[in-house]
C-alpha atoms as a PDB file:
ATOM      1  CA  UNK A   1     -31.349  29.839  37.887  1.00  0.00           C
ATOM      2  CA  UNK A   2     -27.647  29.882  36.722  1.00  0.00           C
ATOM      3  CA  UNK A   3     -26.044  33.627  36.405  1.00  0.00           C
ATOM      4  CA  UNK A   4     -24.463  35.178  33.423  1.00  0.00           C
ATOM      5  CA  UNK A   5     -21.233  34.648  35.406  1.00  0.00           C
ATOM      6  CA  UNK A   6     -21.589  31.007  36.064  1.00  0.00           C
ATOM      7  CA  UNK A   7     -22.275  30.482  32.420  1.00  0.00           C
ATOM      8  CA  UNK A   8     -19.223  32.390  31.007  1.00  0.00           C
ATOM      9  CA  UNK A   9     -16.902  30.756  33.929  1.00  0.00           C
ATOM     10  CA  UNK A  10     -18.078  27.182  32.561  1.00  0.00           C
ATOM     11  CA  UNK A  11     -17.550  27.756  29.170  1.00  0.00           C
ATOM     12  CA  UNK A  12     -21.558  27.456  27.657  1.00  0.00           C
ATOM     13  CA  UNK A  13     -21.561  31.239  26.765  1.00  0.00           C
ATOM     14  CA  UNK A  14     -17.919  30.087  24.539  1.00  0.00           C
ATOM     15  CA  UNK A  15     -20.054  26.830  23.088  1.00  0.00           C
ATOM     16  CA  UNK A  16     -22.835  28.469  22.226  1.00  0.00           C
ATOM     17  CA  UNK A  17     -20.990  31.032  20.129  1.00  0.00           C
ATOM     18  CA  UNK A  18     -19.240  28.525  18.488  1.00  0.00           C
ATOM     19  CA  UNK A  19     -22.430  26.546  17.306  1.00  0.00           C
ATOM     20  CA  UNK A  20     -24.195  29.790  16.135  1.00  0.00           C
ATOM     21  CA  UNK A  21     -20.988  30.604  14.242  1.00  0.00           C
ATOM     22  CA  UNK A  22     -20.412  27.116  12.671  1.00  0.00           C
ATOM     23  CA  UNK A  23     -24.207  27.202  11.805  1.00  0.00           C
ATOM     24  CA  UNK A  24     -24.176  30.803   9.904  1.00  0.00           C
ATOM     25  CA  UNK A  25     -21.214  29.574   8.235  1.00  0.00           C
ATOM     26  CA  UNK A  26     -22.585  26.258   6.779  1.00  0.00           C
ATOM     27  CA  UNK A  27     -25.853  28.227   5.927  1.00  0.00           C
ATOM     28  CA  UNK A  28     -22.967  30.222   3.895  1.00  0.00           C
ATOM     29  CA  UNK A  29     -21.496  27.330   2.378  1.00  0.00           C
ATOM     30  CA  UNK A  30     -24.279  25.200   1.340  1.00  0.00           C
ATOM     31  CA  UNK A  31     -25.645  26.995  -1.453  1.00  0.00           C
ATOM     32  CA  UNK A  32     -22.102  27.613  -2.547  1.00  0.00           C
ATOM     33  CA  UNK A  33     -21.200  23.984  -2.640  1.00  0.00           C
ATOM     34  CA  UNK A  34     -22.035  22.915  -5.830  1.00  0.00           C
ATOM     35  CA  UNK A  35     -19.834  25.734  -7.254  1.00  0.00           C
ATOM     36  CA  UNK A  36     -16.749  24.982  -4.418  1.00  0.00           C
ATOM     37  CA  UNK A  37     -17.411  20.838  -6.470  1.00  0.00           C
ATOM     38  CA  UNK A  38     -17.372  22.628  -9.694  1.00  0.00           C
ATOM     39  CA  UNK A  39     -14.306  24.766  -9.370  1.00  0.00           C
ATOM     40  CA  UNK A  40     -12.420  21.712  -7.385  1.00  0.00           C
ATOM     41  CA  UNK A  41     -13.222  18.927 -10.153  1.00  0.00           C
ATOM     42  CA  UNK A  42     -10.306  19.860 -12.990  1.00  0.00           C
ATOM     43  CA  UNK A  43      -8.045  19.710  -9.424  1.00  0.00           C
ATOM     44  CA  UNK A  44      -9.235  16.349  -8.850  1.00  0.00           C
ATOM     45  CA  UNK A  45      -9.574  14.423 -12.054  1.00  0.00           C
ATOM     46  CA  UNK A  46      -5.770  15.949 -11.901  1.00  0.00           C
ATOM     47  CA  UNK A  47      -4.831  14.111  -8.663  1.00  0.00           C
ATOM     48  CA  UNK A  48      -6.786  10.790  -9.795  1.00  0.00           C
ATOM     49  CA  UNK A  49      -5.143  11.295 -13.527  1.00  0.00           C
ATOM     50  CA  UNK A  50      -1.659  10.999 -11.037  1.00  0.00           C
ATOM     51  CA  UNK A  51      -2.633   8.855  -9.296  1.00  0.00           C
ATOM     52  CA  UNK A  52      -3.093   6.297 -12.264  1.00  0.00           C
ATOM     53  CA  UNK A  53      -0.196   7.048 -13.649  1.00  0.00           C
ATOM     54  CA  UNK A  54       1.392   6.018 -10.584  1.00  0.00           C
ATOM     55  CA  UNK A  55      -0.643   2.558  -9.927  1.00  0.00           C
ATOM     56  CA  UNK A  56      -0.205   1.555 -13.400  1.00  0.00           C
ATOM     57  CA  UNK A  57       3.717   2.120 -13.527  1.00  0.00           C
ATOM     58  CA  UNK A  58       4.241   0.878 -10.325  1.00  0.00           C
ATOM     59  CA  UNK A  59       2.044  -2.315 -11.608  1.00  0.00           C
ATOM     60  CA  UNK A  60       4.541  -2.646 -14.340  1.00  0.00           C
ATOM     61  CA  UNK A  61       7.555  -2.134 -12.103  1.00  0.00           C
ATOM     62  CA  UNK A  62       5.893  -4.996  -9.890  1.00  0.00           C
ATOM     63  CA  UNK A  63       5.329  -7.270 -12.996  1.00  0.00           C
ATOM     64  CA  UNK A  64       8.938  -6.760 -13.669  1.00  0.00           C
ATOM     65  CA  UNK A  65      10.555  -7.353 -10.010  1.00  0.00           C
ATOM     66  CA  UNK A  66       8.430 -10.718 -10.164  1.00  0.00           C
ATOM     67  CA  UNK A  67       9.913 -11.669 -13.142  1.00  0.00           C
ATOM     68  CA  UNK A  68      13.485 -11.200 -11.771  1.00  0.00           C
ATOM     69  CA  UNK A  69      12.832 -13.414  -9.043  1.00  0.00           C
ATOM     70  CA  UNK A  70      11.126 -15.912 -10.916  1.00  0.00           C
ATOM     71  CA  UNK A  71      13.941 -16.277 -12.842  1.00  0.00           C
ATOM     72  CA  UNK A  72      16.141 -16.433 -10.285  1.00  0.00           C
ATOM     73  CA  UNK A  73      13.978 -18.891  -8.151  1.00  0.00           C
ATOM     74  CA  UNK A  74      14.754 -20.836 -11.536  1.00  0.00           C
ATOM     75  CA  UNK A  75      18.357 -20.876 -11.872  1.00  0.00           C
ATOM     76  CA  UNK A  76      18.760 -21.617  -8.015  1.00  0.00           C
ATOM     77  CA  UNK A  77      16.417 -24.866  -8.286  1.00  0.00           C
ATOM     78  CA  UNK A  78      18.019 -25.768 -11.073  1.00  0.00           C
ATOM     79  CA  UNK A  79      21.439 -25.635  -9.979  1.00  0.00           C
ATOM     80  CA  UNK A  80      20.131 -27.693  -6.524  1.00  0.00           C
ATOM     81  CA  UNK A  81      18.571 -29.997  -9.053  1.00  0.00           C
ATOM     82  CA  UNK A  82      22.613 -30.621 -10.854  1.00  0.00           C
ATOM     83  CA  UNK A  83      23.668 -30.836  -7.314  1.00  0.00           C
ATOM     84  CA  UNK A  84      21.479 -33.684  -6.439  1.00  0.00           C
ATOM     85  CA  UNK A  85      22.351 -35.491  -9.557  1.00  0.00           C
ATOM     86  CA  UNK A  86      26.276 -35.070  -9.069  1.00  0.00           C
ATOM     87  CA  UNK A  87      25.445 -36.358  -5.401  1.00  0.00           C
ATOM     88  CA  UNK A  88      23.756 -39.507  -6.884  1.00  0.00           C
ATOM     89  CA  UNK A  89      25.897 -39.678  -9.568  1.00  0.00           C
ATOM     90  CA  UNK A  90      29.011 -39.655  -6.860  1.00  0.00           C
ATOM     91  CA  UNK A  91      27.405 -42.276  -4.783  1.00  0.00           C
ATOM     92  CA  UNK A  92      26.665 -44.386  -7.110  1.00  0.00           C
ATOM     93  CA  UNK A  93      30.064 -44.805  -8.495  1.00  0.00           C
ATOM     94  CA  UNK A  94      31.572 -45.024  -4.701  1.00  0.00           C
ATOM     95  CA  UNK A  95      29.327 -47.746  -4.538  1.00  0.00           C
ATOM     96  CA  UNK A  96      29.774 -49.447  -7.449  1.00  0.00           C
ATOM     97  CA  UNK A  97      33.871 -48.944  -7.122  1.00  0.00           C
ATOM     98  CA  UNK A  98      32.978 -50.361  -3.323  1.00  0.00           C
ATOM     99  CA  UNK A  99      31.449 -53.572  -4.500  1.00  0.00           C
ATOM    100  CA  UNK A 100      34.501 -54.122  -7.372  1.00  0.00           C
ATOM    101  CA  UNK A 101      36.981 -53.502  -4.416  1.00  0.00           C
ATOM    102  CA  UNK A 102      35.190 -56.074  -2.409  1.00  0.00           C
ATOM    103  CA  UNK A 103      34.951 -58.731  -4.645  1.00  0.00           C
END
């Protein structure tokens, strides 16, 4: 049979205590949740009103960033596009002033 001074060395008496305590307090608490959910609910429909407010405007900040690039992803592919063309447009006049220059 252990002795009172085993138990308190090991640290049962100390874990005990705590589990008695953390069970008088929940026997405490649970009648007095649904009035802790009451009195917290303005507090939260608060935080989720925020936090809304925060997804939509960041949505709309999104929407416009994308736009931006779109635009830009635009004017760069267009001005490869009027690259390409002056290419062709360069080679086919070297080689049609090759050809004159040949003949």
């Amino acid at each position: 049979m252990p002795k009172v001074d085993d138990l308190v060395k090991n640290g049962t008496a100390l874990g005990v205590a705590i589990g008695l305590g953390a069970a008088a307090i929940a026997a405490a608490l649970v009648p007095a949740l649904p009035a802790i959910a009451r009195a917290g609910r303005p507090a939260a429909k608060g935080a989720l009103k925020s936090g809304l407010a925060l997804m939509e405007r960041s949505r709309e900040m999104l929407a416009e960033a994308s736009e931006e690039l779109d635009d830009l992803l635009a004017e760069v592919r267009a001005e490869m596009q009027q690259g390409r063309h002056a290419r062709h447009a360069d080679m086919d006049g070297a080689e049609v002033g090759g050809k004159t220059d040949e003949g």
